[in-house]
Protein backbone atom coordinates (compact mmCIF):
# COMPACT_ATOMS: atom_id res chain seq x y z
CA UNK A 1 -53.08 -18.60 -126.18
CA UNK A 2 -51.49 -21.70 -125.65
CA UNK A 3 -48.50 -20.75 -124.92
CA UNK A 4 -49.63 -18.21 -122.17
CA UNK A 5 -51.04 -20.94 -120.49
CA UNK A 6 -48.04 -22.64 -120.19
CA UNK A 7 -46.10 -19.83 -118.91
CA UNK A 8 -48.46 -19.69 -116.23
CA UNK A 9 -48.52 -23.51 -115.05
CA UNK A 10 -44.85 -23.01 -115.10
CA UNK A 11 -45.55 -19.99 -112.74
CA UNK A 12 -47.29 -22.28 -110.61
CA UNK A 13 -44.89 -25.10 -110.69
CA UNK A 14 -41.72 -22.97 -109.69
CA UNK A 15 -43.88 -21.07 -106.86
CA UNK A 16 -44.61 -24.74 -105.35
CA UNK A 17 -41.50 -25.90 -105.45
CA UNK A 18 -40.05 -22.61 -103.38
CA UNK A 19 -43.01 -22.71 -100.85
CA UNK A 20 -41.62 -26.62 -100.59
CA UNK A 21 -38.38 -25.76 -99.82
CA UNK A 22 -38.73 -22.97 -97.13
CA UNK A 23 -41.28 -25.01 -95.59
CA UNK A 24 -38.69 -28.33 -95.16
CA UNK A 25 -35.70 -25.67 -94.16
CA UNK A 26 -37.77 -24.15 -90.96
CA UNK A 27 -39.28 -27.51 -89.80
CA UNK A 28 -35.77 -29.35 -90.11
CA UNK A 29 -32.70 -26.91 -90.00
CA UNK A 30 -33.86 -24.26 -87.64
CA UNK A 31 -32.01 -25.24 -83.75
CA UNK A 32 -33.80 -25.84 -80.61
CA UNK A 33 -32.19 -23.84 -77.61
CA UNK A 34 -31.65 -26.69 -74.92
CA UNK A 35 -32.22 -25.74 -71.31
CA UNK A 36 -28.50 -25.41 -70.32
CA UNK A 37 -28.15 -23.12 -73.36
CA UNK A 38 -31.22 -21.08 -71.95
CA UNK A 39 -29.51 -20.96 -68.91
CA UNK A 40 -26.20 -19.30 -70.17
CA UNK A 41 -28.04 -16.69 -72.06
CA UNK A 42 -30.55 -16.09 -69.48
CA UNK A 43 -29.56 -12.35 -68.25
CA UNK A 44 -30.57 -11.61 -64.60
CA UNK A 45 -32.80 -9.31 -63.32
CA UNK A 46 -31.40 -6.16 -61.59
CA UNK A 47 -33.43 -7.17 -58.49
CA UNK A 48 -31.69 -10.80 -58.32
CA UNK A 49 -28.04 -9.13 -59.10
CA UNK A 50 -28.69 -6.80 -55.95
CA UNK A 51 -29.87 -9.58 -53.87
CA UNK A 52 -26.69 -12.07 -55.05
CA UNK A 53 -24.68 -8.43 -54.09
CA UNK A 54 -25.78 -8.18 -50.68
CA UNK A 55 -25.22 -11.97 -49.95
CA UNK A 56 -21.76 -12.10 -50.81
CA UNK A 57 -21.23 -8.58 -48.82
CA UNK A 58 -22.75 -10.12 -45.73
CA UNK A 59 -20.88 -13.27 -45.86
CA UNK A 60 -17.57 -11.56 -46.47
CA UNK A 61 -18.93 -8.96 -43.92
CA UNK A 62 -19.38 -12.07 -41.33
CA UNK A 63 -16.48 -13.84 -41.90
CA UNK A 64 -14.27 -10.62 -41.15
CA UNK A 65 -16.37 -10.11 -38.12
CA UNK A 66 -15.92 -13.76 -37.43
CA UNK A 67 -11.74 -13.28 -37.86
CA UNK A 68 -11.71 -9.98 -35.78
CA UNK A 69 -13.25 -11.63 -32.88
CA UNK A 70 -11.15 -14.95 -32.76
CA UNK A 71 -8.34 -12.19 -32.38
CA UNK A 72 -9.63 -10.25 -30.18
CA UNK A 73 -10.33 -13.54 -27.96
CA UNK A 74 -6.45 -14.63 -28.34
CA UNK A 75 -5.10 -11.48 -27.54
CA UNK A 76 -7.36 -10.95 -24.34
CA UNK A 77 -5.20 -12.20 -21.61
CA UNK A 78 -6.43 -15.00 -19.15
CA UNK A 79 -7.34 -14.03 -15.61
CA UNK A 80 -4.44 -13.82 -13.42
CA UNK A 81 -5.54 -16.18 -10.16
CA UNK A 82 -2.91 -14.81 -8.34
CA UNK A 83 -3.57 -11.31 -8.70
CA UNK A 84 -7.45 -11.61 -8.54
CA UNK A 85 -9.24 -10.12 -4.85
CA UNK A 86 -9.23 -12.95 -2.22
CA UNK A 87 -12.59 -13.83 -0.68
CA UNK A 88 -13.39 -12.27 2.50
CA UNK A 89 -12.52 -13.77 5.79
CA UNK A 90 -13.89 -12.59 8.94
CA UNK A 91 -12.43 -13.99 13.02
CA UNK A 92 -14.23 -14.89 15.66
CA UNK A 93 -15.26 -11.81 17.36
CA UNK A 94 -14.09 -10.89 20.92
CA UNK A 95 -15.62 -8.46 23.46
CA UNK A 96 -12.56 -6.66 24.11
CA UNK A 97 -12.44 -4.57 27.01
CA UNK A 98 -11.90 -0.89 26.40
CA UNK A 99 -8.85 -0.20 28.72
CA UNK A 100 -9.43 3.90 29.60
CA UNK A 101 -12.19 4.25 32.30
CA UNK A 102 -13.27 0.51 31.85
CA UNK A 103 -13.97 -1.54 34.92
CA UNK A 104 -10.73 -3.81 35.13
CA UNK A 105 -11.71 -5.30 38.58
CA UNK A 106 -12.81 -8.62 37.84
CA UNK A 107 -9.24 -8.85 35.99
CA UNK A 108 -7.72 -7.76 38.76
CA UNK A 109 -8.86 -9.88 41.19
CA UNK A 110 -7.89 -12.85 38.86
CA UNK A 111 -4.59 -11.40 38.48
CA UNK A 112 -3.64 -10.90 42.09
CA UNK A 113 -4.36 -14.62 42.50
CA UNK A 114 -2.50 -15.89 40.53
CA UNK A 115 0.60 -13.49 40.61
CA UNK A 116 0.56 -14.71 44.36
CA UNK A 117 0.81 -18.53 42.72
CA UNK A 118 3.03 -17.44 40.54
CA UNK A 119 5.20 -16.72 43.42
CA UNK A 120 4.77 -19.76 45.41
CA UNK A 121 5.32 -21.66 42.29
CA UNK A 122 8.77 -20.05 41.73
CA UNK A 123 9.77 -21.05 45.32
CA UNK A 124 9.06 -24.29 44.84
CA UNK A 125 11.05 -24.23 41.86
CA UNK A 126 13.65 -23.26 43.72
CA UNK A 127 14.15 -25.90 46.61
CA UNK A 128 12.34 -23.26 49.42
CA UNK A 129 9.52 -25.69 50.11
CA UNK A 130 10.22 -26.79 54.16
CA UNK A 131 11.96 -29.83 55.03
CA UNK A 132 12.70 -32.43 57.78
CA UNK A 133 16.62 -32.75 56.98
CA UNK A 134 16.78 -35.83 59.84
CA UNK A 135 14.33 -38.02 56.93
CA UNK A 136 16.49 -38.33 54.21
CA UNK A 137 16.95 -41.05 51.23
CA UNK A 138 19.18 -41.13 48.71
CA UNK A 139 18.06 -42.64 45.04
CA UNK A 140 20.34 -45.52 43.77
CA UNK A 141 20.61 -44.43 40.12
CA UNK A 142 22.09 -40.94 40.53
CA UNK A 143 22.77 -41.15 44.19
CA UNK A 144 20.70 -37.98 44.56
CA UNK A 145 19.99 -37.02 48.44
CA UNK A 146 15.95 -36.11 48.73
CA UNK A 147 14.46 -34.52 52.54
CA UNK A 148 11.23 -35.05 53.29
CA UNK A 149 8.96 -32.33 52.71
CA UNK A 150 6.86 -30.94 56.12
CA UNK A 151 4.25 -28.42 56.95
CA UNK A 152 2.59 -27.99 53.19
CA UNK A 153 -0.61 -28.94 51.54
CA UNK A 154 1.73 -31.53 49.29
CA UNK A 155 1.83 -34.99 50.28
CA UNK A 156 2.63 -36.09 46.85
CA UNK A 157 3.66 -34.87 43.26
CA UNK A 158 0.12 -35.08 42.10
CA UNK A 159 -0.29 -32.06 44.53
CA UNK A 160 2.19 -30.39 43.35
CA UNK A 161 1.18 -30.59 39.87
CA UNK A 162 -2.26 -30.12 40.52
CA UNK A 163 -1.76 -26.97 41.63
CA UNK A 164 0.47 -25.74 38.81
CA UNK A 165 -1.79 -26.58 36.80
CA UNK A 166 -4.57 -24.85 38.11
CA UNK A 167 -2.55 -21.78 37.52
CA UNK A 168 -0.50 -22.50 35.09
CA UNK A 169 -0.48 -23.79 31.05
CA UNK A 170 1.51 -26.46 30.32
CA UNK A 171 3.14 -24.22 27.78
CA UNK A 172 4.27 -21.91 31.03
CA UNK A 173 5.26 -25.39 32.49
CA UNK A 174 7.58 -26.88 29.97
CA UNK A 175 9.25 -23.67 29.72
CA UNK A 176 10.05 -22.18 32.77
CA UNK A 177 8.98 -25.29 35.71
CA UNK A 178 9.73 -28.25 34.14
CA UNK A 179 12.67 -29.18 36.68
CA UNK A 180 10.23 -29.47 39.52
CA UNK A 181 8.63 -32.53 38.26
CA UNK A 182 9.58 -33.63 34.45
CA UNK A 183 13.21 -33.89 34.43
CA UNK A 184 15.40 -37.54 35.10
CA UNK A 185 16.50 -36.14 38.42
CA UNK A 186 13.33 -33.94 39.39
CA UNK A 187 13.17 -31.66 42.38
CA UNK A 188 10.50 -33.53 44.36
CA UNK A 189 10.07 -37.61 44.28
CA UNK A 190 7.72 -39.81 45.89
CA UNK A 191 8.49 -42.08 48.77
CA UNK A 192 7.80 -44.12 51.86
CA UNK A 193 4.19 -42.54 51.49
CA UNK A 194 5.27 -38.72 51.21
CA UNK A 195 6.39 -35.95 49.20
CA UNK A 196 10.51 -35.26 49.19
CA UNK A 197 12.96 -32.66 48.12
CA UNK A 198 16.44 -32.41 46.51
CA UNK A 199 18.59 -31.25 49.57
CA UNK A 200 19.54 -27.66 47.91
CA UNK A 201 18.00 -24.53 48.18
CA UNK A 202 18.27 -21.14 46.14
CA UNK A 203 16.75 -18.07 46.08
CA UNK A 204 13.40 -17.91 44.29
CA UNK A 205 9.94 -16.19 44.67
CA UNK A 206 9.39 -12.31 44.16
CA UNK A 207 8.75 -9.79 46.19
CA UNK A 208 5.74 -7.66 45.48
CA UNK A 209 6.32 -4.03 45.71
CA UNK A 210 2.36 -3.73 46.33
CA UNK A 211 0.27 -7.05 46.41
CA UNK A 212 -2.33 -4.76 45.44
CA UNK A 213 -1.21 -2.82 42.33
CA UNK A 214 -1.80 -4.14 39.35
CA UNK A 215 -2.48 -3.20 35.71
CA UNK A 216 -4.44 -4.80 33.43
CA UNK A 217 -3.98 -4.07 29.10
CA UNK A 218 -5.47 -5.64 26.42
CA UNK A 219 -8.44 -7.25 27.56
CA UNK A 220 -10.56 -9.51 26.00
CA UNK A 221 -13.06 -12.45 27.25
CA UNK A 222 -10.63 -15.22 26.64
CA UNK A 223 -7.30 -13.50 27.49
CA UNK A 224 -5.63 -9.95 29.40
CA UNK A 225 -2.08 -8.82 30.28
CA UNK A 226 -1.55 -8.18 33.64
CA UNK A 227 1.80 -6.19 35.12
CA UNK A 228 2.77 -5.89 38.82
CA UNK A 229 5.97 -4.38 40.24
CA UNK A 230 8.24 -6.34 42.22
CA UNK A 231 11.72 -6.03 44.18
CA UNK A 232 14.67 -7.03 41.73
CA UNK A 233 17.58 -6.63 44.65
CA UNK A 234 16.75 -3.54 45.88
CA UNK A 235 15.15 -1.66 42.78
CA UNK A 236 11.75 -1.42 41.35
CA UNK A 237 11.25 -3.70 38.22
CA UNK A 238 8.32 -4.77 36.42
CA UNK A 239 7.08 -8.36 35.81
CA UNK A 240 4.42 -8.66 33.20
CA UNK A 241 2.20 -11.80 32.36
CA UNK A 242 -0.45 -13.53 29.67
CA UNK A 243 -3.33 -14.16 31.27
CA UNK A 244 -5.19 -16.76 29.05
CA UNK A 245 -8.55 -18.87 29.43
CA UNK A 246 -7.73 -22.55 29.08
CA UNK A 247 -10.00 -24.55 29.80
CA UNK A 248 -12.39 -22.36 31.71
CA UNK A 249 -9.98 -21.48 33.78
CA UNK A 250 -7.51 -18.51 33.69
CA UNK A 251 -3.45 -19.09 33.45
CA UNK A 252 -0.47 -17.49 33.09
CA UNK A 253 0.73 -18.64 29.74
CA UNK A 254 3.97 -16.44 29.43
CA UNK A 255 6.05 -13.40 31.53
CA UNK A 256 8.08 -11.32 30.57
């Protein structure tokens, strides 16, 4: 009986001492998983691989997009200013006078005025402008002999450029008159109180085939081309002019 007994305190004993030792080995051996080591085992969702999926794709999707168009912009050429469309200009608008079954007379008129200046003017031009050859002087620089000029409206050179001017431009002038008054030795001087010629005459002047004839072209209300036959030594020639407005008045600016 006794030594039952003891068997079974020694039962107790050894059971006592192995629920001891488990008990120390989980509370002090078993390792606590630290957060970073959580971290490396955590696996993720499907749903959060697919989203982390489709973010890459659309960045890499961007940044191609991104590349393509920064070539496309260098490879686009730069306007060409030279070759672009020039902004639209408009002129001044004339009333131009149709020229077939238009009513030219007003032109006319003007025309045949000043086609008869035109003619006076080229006599003058030419030395034909009377003269008293008894009243002569004779300038001390060039030793040029002058007459005194009789029976005109021109007392003076300011006549006689007051009256080219009234039918002529200066341009007309300078280019086909300017010996009568704007040269160093000019055709007509003042002195002792009157108008005087160089002592030379030439030919000069044209003779109108028909006063009255004339054609006018190319009409407009500032300007008109007006053409009149004449004698050129016994055959029929035609002198043409430029009729322009200067000034509110109308000149011959060129011939032809």
């Amino acid at each position: 009986m006794r030594k039952k007994r003891n068997t079974i305190w020694i039962a107790a004993m050894l059971t006592a001492a192995v629920l001891t030792g488990f008990s120390g080995c989980t509370e002090g051996e078993i390792p606590s998983l630290s957060s970073s080591d959580t971290a490396e085992t955590t696996t993720a969702s499907p749903e959060e691989s697919a989203a982390e999926s489709s973010t890459e794709e659309t960045a890499e999707t961007s940044a191609a997009e991104t590349e393509a168009a920064t070539e496309t912009a260098e490879t686009i050429p730069a306007p060409d200013e030279t070759t672009e469309p020039a902004a639209e200009t408009t002129s001044a608008e004339t009333t131009t006078v149709p020229e077939a079954g238009a009513d030219t007379s007003e032109y006319a008129a003007v025309a045949k005025t000043l086609f008869g200046a035109l003619n006076y003017i080229d006599q003058i031009g030419s030395g034909n402008l009377p003269k008293d050859e008894t009243d002569t002087i004779q300038t001390k620089k060039s030793g040029v002999t002058y007459e005194r000029v009789i029976k005109t409206q021109f007392s003076s050179t300011a006549d006689l450029k007051a009256y080219m001017t009234a039918s002529l431009t200066q341009k007309m002038i300078d280019s086909r008159y300017a010996a009568i008054l704007g040269t160093d030795q000019p055709l007509y001087i003042d002195a002792n109180g009157g108008l005087y010629g160089r002592q030379y005459a030439t030919s000069g002047g044209f003779t109108w085939i028909d006063p009255e004839q004339v054609t006018i072209s190319s009409a407009t209300d500032s300007s008109f081309t007006a053409s009149m036959q004449y004698d050129n030594f016994g055959a029929a020639d035609t002198l043409t002019v430029q009729i322009v407005l200067d000034n509110g008045l109308w000149k011959i600016d060129s011939m032809q």
